[in-house]
Each structure stands twice: as C-alpha cells, then as structure tokens.
PDB file of N, CA and C in Angstrom:
ATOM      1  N   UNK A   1     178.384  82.439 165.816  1.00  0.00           N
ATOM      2  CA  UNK A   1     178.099  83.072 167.088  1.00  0.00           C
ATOM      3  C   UNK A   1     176.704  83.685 167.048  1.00  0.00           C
ATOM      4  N   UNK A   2     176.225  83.477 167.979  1.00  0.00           N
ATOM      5  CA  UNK A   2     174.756  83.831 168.152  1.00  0.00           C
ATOM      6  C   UNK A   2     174.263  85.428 169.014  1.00  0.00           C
ATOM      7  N   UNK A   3     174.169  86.325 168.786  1.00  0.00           N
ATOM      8  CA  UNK A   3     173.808  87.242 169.473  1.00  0.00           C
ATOM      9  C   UNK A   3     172.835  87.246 170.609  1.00  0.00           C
ATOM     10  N   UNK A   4     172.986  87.844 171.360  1.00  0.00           N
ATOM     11  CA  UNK A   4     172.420  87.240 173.086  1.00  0.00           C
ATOM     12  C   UNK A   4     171.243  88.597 173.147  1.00  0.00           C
ATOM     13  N   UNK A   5     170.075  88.476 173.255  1.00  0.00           N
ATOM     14  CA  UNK A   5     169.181  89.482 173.390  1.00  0.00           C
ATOM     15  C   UNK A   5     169.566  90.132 174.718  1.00  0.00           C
ATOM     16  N   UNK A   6     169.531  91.916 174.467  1.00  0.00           N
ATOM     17  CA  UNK A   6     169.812  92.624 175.400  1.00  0.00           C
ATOM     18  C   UNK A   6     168.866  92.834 176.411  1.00  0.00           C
ATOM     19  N   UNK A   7     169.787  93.028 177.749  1.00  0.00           N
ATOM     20  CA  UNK A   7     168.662  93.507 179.273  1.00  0.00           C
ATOM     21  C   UNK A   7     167.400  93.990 178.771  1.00  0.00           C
ATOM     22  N   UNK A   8     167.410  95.140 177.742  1.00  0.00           N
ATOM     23  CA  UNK A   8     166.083  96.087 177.518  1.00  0.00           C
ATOM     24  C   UNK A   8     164.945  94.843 176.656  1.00  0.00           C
ATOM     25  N   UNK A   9     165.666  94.739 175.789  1.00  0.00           N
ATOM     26  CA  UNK A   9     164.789  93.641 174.659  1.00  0.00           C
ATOM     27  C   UNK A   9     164.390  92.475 175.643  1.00  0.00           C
ATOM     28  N   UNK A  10     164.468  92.011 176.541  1.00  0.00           N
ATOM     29  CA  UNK A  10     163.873  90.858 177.344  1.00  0.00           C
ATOM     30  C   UNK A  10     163.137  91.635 178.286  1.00  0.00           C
ATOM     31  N   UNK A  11     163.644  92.713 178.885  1.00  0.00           N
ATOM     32  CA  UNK A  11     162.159  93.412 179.778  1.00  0.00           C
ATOM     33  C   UNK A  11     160.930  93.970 178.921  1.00  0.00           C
ATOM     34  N   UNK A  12     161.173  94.292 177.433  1.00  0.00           N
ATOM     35  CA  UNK A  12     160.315  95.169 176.868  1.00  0.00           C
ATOM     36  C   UNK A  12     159.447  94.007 176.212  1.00  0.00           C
ATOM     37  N   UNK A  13     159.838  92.529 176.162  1.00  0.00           N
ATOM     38  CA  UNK A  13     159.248  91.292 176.270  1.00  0.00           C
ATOM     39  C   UNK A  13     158.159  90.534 176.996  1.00  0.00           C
ATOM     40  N   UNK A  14     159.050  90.986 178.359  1.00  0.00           N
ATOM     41  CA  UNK A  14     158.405  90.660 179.418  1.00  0.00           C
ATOM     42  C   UNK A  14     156.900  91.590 179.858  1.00  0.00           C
ATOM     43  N   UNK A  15     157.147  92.667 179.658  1.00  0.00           N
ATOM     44  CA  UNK A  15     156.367  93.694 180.162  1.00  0.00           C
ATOM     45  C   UNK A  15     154.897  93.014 178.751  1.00  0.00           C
ATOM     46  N   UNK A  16     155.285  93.229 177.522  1.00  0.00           N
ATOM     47  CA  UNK A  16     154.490  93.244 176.322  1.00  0.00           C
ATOM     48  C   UNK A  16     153.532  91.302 176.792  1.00  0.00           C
ATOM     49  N   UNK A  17     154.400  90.409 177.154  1.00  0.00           N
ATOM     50  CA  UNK A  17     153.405  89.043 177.300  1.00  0.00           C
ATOM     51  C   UNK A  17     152.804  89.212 178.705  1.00  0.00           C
ATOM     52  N   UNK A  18     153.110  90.225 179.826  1.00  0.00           N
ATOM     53  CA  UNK A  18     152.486  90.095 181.242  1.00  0.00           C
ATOM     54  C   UNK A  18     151.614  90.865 180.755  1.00  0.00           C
ATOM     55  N   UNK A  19     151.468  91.965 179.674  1.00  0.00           N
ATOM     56  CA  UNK A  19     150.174  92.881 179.450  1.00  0.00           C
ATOM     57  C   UNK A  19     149.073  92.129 178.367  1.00  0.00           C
ATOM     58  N   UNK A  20     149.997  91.132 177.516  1.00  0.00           N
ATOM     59  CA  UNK A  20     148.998  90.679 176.749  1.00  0.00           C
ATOM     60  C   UNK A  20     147.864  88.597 177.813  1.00  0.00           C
ATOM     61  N   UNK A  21     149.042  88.777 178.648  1.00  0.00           N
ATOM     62  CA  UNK A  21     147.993  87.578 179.460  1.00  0.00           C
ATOM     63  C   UNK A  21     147.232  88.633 180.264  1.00  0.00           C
ATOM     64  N   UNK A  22     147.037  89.996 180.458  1.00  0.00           N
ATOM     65  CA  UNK A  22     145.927  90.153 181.596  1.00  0.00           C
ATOM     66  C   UNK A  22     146.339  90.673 182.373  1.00  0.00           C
ATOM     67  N   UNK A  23     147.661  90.820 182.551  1.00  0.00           N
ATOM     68  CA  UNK A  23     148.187  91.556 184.211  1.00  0.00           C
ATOM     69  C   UNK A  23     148.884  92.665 183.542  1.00  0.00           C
ATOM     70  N   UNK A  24     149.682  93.565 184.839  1.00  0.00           N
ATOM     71  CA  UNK A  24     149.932  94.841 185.010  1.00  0.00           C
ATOM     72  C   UNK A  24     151.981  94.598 185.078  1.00  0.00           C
ATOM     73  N   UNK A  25     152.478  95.289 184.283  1.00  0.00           N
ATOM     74  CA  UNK A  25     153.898  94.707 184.226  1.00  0.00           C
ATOM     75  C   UNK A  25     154.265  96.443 184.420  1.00  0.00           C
ATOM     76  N   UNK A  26     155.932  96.852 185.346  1.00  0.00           N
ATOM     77  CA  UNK A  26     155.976  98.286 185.505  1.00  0.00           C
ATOM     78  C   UNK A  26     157.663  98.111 185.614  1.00  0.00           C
ATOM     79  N   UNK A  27     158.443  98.992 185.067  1.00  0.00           N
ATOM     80  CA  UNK A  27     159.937  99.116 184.989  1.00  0.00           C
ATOM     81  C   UNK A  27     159.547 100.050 186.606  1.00  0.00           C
ATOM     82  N   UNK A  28     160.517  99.204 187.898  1.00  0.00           N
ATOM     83  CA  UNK A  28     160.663 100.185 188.813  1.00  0.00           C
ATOM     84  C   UNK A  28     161.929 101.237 188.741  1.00  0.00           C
ATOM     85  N   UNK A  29     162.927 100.642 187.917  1.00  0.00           N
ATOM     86  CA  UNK A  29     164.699 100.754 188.125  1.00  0.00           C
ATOM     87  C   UNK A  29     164.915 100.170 186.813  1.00  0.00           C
ATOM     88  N   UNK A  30     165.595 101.492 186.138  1.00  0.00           N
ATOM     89  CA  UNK A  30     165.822 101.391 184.441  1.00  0.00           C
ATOM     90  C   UNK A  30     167.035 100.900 184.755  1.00  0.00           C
ATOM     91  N   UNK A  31     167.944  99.527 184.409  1.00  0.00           N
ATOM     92  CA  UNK A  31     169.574  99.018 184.085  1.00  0.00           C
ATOM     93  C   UNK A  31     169.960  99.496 183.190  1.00  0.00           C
ATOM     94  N   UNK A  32     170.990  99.311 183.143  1.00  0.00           N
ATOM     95  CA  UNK A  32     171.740  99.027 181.683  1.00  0.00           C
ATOM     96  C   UNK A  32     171.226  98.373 180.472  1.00  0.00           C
ATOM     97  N   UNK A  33     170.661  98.955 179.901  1.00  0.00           N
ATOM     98  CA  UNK A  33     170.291  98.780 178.143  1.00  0.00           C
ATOM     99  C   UNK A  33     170.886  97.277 177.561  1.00  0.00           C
ATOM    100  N   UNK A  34     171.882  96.874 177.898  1.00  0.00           N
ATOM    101  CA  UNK A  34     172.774  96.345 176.528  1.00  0.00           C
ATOM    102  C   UNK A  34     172.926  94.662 177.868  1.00  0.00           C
ATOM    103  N   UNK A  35     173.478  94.928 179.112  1.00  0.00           N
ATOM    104  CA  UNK A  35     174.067  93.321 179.940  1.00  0.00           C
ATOM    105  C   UNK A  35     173.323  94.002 181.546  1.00  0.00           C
ATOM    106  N   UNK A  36     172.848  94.625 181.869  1.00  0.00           N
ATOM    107  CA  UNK A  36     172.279  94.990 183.572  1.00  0.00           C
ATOM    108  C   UNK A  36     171.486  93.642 183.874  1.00  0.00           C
ATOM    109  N   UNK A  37     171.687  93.384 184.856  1.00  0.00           N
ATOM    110  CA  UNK A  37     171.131  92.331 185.620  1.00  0.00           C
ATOM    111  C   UNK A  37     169.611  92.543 185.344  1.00  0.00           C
ATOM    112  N   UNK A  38     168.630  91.264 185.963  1.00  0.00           N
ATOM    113  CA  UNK A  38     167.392  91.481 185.889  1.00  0.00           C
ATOM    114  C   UNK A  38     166.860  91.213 187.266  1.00  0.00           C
ATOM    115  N   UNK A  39     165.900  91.935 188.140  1.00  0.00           N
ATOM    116  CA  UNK A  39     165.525  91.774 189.383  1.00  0.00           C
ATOM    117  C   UNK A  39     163.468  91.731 189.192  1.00  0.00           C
ATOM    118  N   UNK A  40     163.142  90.683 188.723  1.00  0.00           N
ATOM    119  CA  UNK A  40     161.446  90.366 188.889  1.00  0.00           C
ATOM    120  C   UNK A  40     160.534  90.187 190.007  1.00  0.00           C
ATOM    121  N   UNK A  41     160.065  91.185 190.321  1.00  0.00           N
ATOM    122  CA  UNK A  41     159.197  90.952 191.357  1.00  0.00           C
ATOM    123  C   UNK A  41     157.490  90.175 190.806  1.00  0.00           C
ATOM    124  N   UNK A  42     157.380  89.327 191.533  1.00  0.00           N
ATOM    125  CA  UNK A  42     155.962  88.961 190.891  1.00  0.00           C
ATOM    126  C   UNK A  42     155.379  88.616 192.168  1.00  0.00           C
ATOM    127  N   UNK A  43     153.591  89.448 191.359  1.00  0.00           N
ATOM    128  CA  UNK A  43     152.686  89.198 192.540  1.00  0.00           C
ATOM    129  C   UNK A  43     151.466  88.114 191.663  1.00  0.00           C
ATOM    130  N   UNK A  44     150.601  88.235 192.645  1.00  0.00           N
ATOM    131  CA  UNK A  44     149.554  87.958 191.489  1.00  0.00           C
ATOM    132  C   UNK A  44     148.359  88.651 192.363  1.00  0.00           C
ATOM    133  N   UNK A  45     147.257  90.038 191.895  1.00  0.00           N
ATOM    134  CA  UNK A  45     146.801  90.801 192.805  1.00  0.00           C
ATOM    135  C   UNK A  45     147.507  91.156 193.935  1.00  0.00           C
ATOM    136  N   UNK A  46     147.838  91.221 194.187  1.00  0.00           N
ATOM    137  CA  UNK A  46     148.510  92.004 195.767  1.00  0.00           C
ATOM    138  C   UNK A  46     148.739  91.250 196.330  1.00  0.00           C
ATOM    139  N   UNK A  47     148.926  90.115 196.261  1.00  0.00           N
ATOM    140  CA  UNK A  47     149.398  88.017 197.521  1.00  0.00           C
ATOM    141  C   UNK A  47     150.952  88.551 197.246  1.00  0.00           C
ATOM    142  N   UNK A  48     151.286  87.509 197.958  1.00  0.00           N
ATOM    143  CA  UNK A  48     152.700  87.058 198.518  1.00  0.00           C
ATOM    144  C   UNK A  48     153.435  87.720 197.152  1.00  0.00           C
ATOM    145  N   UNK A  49     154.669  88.785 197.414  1.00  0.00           N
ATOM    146  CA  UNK A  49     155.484  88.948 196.528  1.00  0.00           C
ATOM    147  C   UNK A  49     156.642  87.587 196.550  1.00  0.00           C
ATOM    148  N   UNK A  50     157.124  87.479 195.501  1.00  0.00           N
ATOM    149  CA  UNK A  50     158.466  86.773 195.687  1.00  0.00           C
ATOM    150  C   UNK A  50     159.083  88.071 194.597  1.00  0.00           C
ATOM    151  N   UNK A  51     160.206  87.518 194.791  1.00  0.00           N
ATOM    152  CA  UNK A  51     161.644  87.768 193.809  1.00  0.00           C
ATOM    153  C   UNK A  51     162.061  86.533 192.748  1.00  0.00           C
ATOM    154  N   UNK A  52     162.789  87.290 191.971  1.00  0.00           N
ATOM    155  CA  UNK A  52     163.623  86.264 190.891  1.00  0.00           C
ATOM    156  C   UNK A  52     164.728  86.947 190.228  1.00  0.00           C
ATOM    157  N   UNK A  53     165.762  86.594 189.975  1.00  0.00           N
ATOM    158  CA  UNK A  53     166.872  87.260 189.526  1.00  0.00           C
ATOM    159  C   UNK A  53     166.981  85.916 188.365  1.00  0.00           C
ATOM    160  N   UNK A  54     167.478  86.629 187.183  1.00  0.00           N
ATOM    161  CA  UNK A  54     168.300  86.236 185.924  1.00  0.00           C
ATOM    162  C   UNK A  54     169.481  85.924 185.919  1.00  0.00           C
ATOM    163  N   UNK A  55     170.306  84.780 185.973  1.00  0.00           N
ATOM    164  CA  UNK A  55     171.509  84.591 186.268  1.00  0.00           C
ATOM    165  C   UNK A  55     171.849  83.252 185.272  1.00  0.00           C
ATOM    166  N   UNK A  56     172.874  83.645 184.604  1.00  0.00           N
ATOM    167  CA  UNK A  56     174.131  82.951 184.179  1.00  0.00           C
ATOM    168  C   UNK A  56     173.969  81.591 184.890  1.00  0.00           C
ATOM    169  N   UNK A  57     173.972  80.512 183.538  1.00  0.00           N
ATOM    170  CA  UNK A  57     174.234  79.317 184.129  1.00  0.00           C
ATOM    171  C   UNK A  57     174.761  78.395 182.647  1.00  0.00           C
ATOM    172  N   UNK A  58     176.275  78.304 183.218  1.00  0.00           N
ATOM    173  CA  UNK A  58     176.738  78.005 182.567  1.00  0.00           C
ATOM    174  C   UNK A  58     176.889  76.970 181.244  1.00  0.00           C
ATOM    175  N   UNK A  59     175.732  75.932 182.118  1.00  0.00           N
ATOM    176  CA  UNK A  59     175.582  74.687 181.616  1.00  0.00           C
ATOM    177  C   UNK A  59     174.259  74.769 180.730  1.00  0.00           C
ATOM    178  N   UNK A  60     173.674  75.801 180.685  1.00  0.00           N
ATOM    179  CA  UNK A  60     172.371  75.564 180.225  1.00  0.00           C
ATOM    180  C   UNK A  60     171.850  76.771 179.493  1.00  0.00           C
ATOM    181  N   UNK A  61     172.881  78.084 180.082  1.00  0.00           N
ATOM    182  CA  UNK A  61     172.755  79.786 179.406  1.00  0.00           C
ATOM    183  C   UNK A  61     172.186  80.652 180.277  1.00  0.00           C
ATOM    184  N   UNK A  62     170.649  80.707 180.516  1.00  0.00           N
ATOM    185  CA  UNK A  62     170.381  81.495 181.998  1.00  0.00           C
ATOM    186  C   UNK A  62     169.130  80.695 182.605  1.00  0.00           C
ATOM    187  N   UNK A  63     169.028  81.050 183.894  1.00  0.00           N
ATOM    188  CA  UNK A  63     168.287  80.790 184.667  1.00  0.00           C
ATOM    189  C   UNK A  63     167.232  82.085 185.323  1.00  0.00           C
ATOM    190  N   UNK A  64     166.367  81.454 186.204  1.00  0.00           N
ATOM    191  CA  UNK A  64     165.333  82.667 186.718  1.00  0.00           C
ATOM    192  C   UNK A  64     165.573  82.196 188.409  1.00  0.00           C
ATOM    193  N   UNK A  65     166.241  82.302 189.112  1.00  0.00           N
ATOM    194  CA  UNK A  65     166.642  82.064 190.685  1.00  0.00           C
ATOM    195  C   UNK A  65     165.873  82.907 191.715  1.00  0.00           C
ATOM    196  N   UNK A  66     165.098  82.360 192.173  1.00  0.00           N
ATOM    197  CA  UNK A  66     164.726  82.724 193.396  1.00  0.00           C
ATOM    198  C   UNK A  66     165.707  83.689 194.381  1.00  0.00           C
ATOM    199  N   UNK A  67     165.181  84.663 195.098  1.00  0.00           N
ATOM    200  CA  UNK A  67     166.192  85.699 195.523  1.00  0.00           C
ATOM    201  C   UNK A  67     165.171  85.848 197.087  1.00  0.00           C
ATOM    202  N   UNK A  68     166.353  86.105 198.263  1.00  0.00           N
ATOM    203  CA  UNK A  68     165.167  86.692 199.716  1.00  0.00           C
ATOM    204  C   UNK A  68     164.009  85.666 199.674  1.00  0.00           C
ATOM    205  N   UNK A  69     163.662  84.138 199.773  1.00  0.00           N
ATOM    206  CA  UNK A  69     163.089  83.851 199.446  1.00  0.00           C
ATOM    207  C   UNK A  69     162.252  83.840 200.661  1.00  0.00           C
ATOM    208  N   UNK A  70     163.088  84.108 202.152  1.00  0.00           N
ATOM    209  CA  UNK A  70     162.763  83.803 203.051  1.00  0.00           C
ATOM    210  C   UNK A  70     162.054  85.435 203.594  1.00  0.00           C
ATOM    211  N   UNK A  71     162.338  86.388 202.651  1.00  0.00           N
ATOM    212  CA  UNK A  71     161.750  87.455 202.856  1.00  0.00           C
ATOM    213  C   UNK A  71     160.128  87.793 202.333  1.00  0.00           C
ATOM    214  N   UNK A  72     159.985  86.797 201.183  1.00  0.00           N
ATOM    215  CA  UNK A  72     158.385  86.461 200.414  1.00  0.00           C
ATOM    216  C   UNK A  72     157.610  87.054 201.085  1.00  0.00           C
ATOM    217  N   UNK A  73     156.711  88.300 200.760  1.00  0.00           N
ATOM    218  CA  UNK A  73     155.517  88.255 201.326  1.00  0.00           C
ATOM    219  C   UNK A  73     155.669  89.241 202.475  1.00  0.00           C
ATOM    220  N   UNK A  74     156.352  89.577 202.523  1.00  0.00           N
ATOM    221  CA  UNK A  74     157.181  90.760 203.333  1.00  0.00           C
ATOM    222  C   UNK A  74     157.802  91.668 202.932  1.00  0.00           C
ATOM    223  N   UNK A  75     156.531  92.800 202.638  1.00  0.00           N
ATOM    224  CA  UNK A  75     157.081  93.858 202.126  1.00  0.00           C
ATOM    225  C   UNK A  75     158.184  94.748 202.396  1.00  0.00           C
ATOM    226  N   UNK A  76     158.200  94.903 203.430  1.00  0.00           N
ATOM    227  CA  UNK A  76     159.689  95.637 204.140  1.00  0.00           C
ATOM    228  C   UNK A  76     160.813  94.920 203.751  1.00  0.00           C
ATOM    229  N   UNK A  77     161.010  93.873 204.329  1.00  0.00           N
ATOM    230  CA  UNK A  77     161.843  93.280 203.854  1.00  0.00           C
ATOM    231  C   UNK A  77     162.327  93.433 202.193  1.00  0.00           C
ATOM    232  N   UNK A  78     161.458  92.950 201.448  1.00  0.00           N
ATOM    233  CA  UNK A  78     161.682  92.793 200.117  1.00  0.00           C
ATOM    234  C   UNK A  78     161.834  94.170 199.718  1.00  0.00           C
ATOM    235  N   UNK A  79     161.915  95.425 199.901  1.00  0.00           N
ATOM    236  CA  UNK A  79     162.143  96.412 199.918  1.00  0.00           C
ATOM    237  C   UNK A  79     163.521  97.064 199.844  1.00  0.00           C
ATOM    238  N   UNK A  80     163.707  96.446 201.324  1.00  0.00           N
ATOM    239  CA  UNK A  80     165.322  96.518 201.886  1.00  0.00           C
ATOM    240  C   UNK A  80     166.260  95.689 201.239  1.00  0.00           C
ATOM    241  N   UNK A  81     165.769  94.159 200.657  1.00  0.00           N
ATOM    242  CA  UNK A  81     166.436  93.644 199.755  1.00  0.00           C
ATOM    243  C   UNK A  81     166.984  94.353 198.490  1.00  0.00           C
ATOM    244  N   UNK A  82     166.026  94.869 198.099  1.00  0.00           N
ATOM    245  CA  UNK A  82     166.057  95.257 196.387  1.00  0.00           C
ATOM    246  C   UNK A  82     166.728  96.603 196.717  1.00  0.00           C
ATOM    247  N   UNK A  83     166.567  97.417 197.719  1.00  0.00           N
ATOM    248  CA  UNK A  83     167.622  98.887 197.728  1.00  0.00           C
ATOM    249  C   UNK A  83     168.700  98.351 198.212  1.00  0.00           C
ATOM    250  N   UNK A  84     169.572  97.227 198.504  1.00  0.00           N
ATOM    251  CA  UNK A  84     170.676  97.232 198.534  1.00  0.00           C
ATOM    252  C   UNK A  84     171.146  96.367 197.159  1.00  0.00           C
ATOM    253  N   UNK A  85     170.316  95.679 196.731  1.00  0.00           N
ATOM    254  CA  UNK A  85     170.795  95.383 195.709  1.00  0.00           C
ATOM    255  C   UNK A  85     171.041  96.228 194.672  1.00  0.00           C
ATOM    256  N   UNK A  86     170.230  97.751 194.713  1.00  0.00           N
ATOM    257  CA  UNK A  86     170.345  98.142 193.875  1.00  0.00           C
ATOM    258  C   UNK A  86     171.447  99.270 193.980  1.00  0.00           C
ATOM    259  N   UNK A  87     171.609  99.115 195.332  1.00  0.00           N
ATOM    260  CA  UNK A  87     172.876 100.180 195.903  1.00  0.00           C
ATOM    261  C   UNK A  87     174.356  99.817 194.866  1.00  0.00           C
ATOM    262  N   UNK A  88     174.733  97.827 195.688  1.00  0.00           N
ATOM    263  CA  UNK A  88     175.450  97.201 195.137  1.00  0.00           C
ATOM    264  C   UNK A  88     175.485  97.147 193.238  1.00  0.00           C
ATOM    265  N   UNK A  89     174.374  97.573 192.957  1.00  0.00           N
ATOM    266  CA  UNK A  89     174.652  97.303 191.277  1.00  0.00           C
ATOM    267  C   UNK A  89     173.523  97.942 190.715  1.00  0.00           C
ATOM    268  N   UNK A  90     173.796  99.479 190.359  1.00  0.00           N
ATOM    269  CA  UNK A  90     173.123 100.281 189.721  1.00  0.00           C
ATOM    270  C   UNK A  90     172.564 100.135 188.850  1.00  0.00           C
ATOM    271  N   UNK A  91     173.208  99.363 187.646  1.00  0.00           N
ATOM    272  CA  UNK A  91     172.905  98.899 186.447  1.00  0.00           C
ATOM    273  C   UNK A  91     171.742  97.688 186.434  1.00  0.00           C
ATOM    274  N   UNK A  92     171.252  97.589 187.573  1.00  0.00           N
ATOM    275  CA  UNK A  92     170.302  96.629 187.529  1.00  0.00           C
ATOM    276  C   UNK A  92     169.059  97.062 187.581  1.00  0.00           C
ATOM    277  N   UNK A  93     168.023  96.261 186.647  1.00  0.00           N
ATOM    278  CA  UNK A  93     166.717  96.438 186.201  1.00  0.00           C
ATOM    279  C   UNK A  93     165.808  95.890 187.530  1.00  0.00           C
ATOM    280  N   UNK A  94     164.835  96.324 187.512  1.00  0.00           N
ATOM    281  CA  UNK A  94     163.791  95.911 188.467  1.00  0.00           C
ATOM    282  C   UNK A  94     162.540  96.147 188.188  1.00  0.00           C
ATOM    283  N   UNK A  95     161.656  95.119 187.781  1.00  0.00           N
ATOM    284  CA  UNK A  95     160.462  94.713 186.981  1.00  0.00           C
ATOM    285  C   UNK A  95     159.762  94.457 187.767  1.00  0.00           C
ATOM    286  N   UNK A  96     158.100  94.838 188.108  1.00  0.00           N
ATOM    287  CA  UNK A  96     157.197  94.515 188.813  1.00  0.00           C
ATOM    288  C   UNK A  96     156.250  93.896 187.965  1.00  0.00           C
ATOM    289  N   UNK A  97     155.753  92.573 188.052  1.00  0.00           N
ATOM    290  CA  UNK A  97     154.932  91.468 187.557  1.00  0.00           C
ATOM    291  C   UNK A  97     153.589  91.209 188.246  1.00  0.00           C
ATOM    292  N   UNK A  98     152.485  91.732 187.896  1.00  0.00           N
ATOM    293  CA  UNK A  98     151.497  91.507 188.801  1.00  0.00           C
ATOM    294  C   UNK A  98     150.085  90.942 187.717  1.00  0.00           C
ATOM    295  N   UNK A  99     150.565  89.250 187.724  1.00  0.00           N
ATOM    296  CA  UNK A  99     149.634  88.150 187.129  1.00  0.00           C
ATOM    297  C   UNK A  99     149.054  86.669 187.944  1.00  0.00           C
ATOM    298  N   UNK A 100     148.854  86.397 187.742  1.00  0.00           N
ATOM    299  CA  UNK A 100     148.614  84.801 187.601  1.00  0.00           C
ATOM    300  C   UNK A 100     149.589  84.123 187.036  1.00  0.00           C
ATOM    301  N   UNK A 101     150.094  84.426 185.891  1.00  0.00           N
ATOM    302  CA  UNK A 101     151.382  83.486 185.420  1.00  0.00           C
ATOM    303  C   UNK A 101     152.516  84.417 185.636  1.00  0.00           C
ATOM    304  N   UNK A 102     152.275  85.180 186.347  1.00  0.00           N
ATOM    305  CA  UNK A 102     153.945  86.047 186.459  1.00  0.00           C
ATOM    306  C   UNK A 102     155.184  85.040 186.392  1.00  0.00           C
ATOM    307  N   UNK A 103     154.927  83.721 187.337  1.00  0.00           N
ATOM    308  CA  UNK A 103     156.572  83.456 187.386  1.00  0.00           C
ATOM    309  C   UNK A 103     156.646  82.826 185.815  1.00  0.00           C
ATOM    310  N   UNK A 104     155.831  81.915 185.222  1.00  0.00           N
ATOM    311  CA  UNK A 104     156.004  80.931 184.180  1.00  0.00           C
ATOM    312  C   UNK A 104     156.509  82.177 183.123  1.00  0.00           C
ATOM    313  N   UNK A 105     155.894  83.584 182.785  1.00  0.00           N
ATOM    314  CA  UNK A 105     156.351  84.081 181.921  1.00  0.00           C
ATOM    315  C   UNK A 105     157.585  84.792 182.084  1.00  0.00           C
ATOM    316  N   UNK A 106     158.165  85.037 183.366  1.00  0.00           N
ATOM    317  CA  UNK A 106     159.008  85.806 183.569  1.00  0.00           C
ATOM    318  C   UNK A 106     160.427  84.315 182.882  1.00  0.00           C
ATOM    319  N   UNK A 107     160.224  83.431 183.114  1.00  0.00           N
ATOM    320  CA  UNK A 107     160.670  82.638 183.332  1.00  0.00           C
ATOM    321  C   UNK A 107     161.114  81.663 181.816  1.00  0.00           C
ATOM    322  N   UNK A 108     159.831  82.029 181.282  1.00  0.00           N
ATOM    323  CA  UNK A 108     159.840  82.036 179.668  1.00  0.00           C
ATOM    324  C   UNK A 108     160.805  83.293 178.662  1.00  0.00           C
ATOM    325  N   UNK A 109     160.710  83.848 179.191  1.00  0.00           N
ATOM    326  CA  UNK A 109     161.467  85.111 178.795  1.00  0.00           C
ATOM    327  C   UNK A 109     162.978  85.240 179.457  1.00  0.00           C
ATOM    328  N   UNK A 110     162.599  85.208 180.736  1.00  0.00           N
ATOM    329  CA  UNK A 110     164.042  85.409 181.100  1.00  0.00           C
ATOM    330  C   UNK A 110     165.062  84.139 180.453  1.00  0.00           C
ATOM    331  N   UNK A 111     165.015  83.098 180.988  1.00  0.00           N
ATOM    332  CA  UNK A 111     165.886  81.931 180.454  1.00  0.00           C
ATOM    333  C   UNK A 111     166.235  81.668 178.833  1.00  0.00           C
ATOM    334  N   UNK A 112     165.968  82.923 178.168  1.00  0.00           N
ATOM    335  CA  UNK A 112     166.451  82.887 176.752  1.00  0.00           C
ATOM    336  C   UNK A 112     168.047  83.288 177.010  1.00  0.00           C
ATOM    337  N   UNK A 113     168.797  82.898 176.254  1.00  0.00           N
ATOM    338  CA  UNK A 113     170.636  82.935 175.477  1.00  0.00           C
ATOM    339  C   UNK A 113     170.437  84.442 174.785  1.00  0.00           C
TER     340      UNK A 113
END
C-alpha cells in the first residue's frame, strides 16, 4: 500500500514550484491538513481567472477539473462560486496561482496518488 500525499504536502508543493517558476502562489482558505479538497485559482498577471478543483478519478487516481467554467474571468462570479463552496465544505483549501504555467503546474502536482 502506497501512502497518498496529504492536502497540505501538495499545496506546500504547489505554492514552492509556482514561486520557483516566477509567479506569486497564496493559501486564501487553510483545509484540512491530512484529505480537504483542493480549490486552484489561476491567473497569469491579472487575465482571465479560471478555477480547478482536485478530484478523485477512479480509473487513473486524481484529476485537476475545471470548475464555474462559464464564470472565467468574472470576478464576482468566481467569488460567489468559491464562498459557497466553501460554505458547503469548510475543509476545503483554496490556492491562488498567479503564473504563466499556473494550470500545467497546478496540474503536475495536483494529479499525484
């Protein structure tokens, strides 16, 4: 059996390769330490935000899923997204990514077992 790197150890990942390519990485919403969901916001300079959530996939271990996709780039919106998500599930992390490769690394990191 293989031990599954925890919520914290993949954000404290994430944050350490978005600071060592060049960009600005920020915990908005501390989760759960040990299994809290992951909620990635990535910009690159101040352009179009998207979302990405970390999710379970069964066939393959995890994924990085697009979230509000239709909200992109719309700050209000994406706002109102993420406070109910975070209403619905406290324990969830929320990472601000502001690179050029935000999604590829979030994406590199997140999709680890």
């Amino acid at each position: 059996m293989t031990a599954r790197p925890t919520s914290r150890l993949l954000v404290q990942a994430l944050i350490r390769a978005t600071q060592a390519d060049g960009g600005f990485a920020m915990v908005l919403h501390k989760g759960d330490e040990i299994a809290g969901a992951v909620l990635v916001q990535c910009s690159d300079k101040g352009a179009e935000t998207r979302l990405f959530e970390r999710q379970a996939d069964f066939s393959k271990g995890y994924v990085l899923s697009p979230c509000a996709t239709q909200s992109w780039g719309n700050e209000t919106e994406l706002a109102q997204y993420v406070e109910r998500r975070l209403r619905s599930d406290p324990d969830l992390w929320h990472i601000e990514l502001d690179s050029a490769n935000a999604e590829r690394l979030a994406a590199a990191i997140m999709t680890q077992s």
